[in-house]
N, C-alpha and C. Protein backbone atom coordinates (compact mmCIF):
# COMPACT_ATOMS: atom_id res chain seq x y z
N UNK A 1 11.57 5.96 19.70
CA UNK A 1 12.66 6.38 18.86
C UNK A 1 12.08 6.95 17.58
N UNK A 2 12.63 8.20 17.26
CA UNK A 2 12.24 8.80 15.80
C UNK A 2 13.57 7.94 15.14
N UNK A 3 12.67 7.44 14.11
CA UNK A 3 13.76 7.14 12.43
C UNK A 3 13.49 8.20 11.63
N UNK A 4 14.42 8.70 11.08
CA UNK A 4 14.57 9.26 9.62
C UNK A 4 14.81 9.00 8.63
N UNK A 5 14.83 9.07 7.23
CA UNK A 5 14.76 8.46 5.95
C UNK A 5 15.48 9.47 5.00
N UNK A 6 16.09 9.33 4.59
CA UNK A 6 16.70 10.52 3.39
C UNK A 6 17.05 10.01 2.00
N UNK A 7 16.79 10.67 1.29
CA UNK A 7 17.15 10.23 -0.67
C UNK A 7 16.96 8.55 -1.02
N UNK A 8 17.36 7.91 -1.59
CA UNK A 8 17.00 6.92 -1.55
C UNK A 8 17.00 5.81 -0.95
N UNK A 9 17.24 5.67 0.59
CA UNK A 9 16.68 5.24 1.94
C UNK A 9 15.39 5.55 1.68
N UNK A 10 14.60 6.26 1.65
CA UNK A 10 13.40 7.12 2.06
C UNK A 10 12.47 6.52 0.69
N UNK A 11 13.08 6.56 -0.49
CA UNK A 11 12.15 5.96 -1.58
C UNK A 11 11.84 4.37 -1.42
N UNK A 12 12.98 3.57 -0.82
CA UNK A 12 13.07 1.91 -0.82
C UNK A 12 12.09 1.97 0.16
N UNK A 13 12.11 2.67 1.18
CA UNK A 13 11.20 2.21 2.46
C UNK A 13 9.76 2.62 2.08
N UNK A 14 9.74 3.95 1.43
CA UNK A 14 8.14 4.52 1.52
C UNK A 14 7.97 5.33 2.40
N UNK A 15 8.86 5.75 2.87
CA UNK A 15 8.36 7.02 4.01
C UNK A 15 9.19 8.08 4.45
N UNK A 16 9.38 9.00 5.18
CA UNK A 16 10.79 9.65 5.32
C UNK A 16 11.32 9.81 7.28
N UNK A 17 9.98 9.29 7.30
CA UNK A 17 10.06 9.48 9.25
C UNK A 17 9.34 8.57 9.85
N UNK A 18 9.98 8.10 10.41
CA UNK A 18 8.61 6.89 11.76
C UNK A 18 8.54 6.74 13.02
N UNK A 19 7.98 6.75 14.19
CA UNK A 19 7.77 6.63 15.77
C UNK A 19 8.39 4.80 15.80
N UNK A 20 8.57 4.77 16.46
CA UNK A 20 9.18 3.21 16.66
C UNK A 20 9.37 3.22 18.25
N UNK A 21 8.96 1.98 18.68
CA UNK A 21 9.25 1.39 20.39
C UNK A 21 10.36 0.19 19.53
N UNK A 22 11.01 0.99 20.35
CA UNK A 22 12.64 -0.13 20.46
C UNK A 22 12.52 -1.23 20.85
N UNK A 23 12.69 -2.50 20.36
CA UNK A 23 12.93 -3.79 20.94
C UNK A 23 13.84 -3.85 21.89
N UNK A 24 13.51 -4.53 22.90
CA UNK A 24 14.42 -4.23 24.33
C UNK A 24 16.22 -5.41 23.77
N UNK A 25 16.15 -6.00 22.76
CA UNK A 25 17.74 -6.78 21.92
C UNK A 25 18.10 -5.51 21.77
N UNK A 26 17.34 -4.70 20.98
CA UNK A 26 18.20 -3.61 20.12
C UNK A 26 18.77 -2.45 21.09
N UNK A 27 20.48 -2.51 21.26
CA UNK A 27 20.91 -1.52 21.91
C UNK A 27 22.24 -1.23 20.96
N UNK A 28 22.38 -1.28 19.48
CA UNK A 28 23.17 -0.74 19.19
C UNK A 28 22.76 -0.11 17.66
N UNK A 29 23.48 0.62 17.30
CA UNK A 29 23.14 0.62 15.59
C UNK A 29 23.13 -0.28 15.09
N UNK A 30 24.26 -1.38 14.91
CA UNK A 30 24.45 -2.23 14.51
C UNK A 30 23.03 -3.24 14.38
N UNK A 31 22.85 -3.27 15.76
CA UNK A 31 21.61 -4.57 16.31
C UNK A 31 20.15 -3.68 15.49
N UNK A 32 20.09 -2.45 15.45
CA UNK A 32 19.02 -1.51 14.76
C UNK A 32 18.92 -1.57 13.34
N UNK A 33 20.14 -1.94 12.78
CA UNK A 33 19.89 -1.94 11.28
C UNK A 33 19.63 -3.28 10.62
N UNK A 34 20.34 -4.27 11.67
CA UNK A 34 19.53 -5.49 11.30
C UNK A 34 18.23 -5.80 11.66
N UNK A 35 17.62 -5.23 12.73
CA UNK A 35 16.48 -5.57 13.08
C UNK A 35 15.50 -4.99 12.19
N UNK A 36 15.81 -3.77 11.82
CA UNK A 36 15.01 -2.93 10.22
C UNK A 36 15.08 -3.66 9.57
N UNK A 37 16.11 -3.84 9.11
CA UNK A 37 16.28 -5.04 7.36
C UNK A 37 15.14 -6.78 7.45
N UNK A 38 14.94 -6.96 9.14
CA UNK A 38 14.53 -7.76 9.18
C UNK A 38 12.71 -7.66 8.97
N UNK A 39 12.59 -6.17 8.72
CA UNK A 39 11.21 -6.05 8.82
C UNK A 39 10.54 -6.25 7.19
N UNK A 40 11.87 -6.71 6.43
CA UNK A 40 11.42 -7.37 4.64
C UNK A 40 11.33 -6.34 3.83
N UNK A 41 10.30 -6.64 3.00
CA UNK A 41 10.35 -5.23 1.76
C UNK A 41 11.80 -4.13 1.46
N UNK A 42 11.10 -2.98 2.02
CA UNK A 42 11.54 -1.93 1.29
C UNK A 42 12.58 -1.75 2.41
N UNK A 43 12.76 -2.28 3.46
CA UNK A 43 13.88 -1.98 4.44
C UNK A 43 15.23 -2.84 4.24
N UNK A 44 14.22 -4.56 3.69
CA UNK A 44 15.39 -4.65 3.60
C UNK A 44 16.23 -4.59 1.90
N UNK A 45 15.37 -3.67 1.35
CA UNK A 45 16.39 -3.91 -0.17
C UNK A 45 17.08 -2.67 1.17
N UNK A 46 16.65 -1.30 0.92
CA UNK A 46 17.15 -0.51 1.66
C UNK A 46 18.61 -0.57 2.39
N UNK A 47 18.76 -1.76 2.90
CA UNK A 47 19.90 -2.19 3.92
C UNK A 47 20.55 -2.93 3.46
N UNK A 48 20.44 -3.72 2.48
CA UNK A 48 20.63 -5.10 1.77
C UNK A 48 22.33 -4.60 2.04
N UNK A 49 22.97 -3.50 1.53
CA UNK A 49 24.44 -3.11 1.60
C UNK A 49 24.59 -2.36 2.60
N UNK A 50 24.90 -2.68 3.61
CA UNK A 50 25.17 -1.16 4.20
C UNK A 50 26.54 -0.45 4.68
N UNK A 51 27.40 -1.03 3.65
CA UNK A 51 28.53 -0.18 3.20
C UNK A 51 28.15 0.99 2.52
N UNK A 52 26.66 1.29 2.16
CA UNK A 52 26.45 2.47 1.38
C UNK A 52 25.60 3.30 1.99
N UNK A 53 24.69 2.99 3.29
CA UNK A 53 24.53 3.14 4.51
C UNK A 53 25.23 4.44 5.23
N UNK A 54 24.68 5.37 5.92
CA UNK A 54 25.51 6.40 6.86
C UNK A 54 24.35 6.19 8.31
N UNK A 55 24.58 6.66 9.24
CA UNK A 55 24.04 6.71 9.93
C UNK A 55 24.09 7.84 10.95
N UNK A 56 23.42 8.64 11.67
CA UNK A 56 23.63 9.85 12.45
C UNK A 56 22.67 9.79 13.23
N UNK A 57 22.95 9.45 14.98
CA UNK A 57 22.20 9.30 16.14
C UNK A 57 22.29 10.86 16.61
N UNK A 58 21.03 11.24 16.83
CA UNK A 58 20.71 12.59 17.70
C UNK A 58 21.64 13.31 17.07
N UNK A 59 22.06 13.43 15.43
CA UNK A 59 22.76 14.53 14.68
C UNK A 59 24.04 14.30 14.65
N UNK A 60 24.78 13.19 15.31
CA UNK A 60 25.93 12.46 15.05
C UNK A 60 26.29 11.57 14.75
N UNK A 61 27.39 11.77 13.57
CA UNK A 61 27.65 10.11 13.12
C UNK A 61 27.88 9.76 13.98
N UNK A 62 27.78 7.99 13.49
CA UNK A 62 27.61 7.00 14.28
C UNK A 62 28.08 5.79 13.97
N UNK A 63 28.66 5.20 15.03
CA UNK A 63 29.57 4.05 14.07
C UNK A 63 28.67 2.43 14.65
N UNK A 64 29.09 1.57 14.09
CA UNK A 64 27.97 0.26 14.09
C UNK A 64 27.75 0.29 15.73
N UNK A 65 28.96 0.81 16.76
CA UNK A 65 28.49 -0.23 17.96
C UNK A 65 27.98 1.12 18.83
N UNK A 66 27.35 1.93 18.37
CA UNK A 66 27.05 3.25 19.10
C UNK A 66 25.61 2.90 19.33
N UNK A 67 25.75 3.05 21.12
CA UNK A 67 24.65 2.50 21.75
C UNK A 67 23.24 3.51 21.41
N UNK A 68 21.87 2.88 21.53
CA UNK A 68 20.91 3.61 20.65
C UNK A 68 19.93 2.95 21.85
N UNK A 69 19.09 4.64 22.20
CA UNK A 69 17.81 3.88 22.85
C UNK A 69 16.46 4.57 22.45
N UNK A 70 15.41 4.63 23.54
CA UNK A 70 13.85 5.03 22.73
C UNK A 70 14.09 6.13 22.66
N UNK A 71 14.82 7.28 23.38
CA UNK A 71 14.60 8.58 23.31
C UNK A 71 15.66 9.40 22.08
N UNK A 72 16.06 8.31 21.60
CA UNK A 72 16.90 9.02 20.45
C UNK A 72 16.22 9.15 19.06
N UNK A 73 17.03 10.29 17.96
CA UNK A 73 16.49 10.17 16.66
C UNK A 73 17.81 9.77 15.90
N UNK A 74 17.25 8.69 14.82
CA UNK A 74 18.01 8.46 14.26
C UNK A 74 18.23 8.29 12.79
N UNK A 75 18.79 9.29 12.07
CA UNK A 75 18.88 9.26 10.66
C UNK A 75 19.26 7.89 9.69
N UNK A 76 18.95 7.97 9.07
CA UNK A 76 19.80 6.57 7.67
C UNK A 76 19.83 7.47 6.62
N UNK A 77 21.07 7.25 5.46
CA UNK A 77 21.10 8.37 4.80
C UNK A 77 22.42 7.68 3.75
N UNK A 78 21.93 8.01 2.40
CA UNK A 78 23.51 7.39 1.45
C UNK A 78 24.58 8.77 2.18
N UNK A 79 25.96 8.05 1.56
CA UNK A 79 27.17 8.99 2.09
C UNK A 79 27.39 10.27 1.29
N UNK A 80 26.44 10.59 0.33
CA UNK A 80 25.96 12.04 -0.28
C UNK A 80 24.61 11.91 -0.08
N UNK A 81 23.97 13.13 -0.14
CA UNK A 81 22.92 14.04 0.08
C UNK A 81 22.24 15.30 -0.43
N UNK A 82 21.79 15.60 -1.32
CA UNK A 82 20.89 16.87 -1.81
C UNK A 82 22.43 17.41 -2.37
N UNK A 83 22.17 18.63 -2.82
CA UNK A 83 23.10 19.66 -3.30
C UNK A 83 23.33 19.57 -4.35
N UNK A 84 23.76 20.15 -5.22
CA UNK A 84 23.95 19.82 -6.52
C UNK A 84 25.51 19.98 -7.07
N UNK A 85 25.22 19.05 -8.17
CA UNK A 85 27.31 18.40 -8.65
C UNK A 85 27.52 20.11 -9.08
N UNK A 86 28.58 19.79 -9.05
CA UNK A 86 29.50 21.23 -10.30
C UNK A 86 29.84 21.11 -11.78
């Protein structure tokens, strides 16, 4: 599974992309974002809320129980992104 990292997701963790072998528990977003948060540090301040959290499997949102396996990519991302205010 590719992870992705964006804006400050990407600063808490330290990275913006990672290769990952899926734990054979993890078959949902849901079960994926706890199992990240469980990896400490910067994932889990990262996750600590994730009402502030977005998520987008293979370029689509994604809601907690949207099934997730090795061959997917999967973004984390706050609910704004780049661009600039007016």
């Amino acid at each position: 599974m590719t992870l992705l990292y964006f804006a400050w997701v990407r600063e808490q963790i330290g990275r913006d992309a990672e290769e990952i072998a899926l734990p054979a528990d993890v078959r949902t977003v849901a079960a994926l974002l706890e199992w990240l948060k469980g990896r400490g540090g910067g994932y889990a301040r990262a996750l600590e809320d994730l009402s502030v959290v977005r998520v987008a499997v293979n370029q689509e949102f994604a809601a907690p129980d949207r099934a997730v396996s090795d061959g997917d990519e999967v973004a984390l991302f706050p609910p704004v992104t780049g661009g600039a205010r007016p």
